[in-house]
N, C-alpha and C. Protein backbone atom coordinates (compact mmCIF):
# COMPACT_ATOMS: atom_id res chain seq x y z
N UNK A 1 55.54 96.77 34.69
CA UNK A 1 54.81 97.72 33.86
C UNK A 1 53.48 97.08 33.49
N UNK A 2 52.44 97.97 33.78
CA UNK A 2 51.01 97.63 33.47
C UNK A 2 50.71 98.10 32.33
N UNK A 3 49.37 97.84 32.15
CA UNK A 3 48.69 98.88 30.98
C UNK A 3 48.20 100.09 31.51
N UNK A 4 48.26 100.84 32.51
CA UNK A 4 47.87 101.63 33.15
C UNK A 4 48.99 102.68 33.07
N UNK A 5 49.93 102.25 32.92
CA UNK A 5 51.56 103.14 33.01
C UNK A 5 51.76 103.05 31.44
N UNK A 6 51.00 102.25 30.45
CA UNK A 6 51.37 102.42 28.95
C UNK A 6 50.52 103.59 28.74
N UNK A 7 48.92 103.62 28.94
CA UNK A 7 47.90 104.68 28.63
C UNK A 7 48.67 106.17 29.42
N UNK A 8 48.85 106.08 30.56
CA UNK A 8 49.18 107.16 31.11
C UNK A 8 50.63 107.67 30.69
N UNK A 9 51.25 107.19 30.02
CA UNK A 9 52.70 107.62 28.93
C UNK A 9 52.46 107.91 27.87
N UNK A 10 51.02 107.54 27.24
CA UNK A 10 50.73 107.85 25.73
C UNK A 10 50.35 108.77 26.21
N UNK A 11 49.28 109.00 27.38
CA UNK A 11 48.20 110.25 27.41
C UNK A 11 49.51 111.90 27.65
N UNK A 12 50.71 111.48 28.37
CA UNK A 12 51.62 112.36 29.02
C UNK A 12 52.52 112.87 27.74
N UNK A 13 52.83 111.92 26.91
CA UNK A 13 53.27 112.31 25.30
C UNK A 13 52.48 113.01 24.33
N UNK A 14 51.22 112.53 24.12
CA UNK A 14 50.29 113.54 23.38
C UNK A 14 49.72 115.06 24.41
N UNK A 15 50.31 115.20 25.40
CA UNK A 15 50.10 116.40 26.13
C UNK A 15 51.23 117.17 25.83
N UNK A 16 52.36 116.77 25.95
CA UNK A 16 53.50 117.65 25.38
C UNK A 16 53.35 117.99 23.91
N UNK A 17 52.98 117.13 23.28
CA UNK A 17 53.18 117.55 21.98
C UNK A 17 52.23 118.70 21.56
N UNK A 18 50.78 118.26 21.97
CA UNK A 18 49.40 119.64 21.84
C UNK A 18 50.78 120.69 22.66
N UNK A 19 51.28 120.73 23.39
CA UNK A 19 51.54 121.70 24.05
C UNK A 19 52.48 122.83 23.00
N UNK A 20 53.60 121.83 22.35
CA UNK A 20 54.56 122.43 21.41
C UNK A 20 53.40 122.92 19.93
N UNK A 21 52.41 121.90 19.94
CA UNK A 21 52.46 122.68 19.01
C UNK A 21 51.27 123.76 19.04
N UNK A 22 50.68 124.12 20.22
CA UNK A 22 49.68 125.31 20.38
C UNK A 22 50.87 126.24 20.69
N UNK A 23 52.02 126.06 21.49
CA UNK A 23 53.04 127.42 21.13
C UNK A 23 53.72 127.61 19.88
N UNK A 24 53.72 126.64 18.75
CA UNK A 24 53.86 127.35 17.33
C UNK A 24 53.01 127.64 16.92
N UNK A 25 51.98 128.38 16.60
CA UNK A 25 50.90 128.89 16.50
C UNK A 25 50.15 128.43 15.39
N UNK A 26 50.46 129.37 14.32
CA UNK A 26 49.52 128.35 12.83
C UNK A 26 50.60 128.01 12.25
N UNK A 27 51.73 127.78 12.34
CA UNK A 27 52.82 126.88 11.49
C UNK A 27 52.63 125.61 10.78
N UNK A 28 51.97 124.93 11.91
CA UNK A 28 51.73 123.64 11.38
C UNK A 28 50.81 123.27 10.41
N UNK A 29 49.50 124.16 10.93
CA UNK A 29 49.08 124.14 9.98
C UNK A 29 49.72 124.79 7.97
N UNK A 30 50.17 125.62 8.46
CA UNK A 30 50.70 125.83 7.03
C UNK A 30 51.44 124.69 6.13
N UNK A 31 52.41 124.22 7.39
CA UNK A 31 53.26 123.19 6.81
C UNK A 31 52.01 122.18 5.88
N UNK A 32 50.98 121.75 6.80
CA UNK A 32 49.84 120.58 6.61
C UNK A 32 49.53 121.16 5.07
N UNK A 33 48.84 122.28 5.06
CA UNK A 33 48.70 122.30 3.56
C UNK A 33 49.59 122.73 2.44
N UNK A 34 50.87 123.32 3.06
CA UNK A 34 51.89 123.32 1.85
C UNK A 34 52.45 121.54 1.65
N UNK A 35 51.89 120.69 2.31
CA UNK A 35 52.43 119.06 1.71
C UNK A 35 50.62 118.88 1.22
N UNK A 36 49.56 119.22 1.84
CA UNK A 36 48.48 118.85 0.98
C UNK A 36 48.89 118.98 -0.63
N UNK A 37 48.92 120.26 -0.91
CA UNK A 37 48.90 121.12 -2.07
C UNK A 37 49.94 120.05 -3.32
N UNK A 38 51.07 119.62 -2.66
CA UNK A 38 52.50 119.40 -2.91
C UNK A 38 51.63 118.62 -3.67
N UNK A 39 51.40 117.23 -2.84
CA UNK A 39 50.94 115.84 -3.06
C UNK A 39 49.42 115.83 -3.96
N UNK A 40 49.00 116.88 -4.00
CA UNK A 40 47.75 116.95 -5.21
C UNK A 40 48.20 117.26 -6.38
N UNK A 41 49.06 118.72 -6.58
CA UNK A 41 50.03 118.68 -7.93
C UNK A 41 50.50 117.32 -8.59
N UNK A 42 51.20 116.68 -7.74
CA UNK A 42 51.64 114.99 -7.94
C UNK A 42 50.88 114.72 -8.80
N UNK A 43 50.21 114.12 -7.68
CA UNK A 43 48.96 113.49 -7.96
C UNK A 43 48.45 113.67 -9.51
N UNK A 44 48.08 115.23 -9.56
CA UNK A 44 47.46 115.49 -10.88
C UNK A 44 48.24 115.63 -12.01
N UNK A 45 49.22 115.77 -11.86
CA UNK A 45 50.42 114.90 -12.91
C UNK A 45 50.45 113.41 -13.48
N UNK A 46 50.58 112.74 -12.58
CA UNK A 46 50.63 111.32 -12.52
C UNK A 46 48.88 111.13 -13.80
N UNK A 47 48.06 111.60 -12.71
CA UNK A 47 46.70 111.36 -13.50
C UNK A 47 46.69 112.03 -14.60
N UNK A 48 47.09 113.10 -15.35
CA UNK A 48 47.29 113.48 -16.48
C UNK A 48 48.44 112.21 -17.37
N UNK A 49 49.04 112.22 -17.20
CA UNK A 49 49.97 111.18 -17.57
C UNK A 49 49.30 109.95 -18.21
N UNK A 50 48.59 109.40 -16.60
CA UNK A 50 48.50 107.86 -16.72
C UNK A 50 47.14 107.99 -17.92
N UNK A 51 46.38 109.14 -18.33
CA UNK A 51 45.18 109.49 -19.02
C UNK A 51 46.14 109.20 -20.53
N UNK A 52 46.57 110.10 -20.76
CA UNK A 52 47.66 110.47 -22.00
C UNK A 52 48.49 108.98 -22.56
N UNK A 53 48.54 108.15 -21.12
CA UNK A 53 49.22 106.88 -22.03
C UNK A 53 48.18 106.00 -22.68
N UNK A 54 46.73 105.85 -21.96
CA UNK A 54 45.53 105.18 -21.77
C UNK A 54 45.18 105.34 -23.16
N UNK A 55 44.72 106.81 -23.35
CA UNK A 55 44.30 107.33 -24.61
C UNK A 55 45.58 107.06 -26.18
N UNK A 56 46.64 107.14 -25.86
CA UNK A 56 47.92 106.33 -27.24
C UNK A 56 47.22 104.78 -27.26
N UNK A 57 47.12 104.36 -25.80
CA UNK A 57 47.14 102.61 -26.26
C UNK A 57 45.76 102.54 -26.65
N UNK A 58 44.60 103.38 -26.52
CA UNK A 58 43.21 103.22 -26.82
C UNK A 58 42.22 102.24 -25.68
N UNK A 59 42.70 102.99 -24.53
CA UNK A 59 42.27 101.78 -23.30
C UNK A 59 41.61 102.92 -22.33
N UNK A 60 41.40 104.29 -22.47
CA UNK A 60 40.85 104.94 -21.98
C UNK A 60 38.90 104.90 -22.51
N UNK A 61 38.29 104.91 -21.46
CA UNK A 61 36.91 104.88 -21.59
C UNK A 61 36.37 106.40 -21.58
């Protein structure tokens, strides 16, 4: 096994996959931003939070 048979197995794997996923149509994308969305809610929790403890201990600027 060369590097020639590694590139040409990556290039033959990322062809199937574009393939599956141009026949699910906009799915994926949906999925992509129903976990964007997810992980910003988080997010803006956490940062509300970590604000709210900052401001009790008097360490918020």
């Amino acid at each position: 096994m060369n590097m020639t048979d590694i590139f040409y197995g990556t290039g033959d794997f990322f062809q199937w996959t574009f393939k599956f996923i141009k026949g699910s149509g906009n799915v994926p994308n949906v999925i992509f931003w129903i976990i964007i969305c997810a992980l910003m809610v988080v997010w803006l929790r956490m940062q509300a939070r970590f604000n709210n403890e900052a401001k009790a201990k008097g360490t918020l600027k």
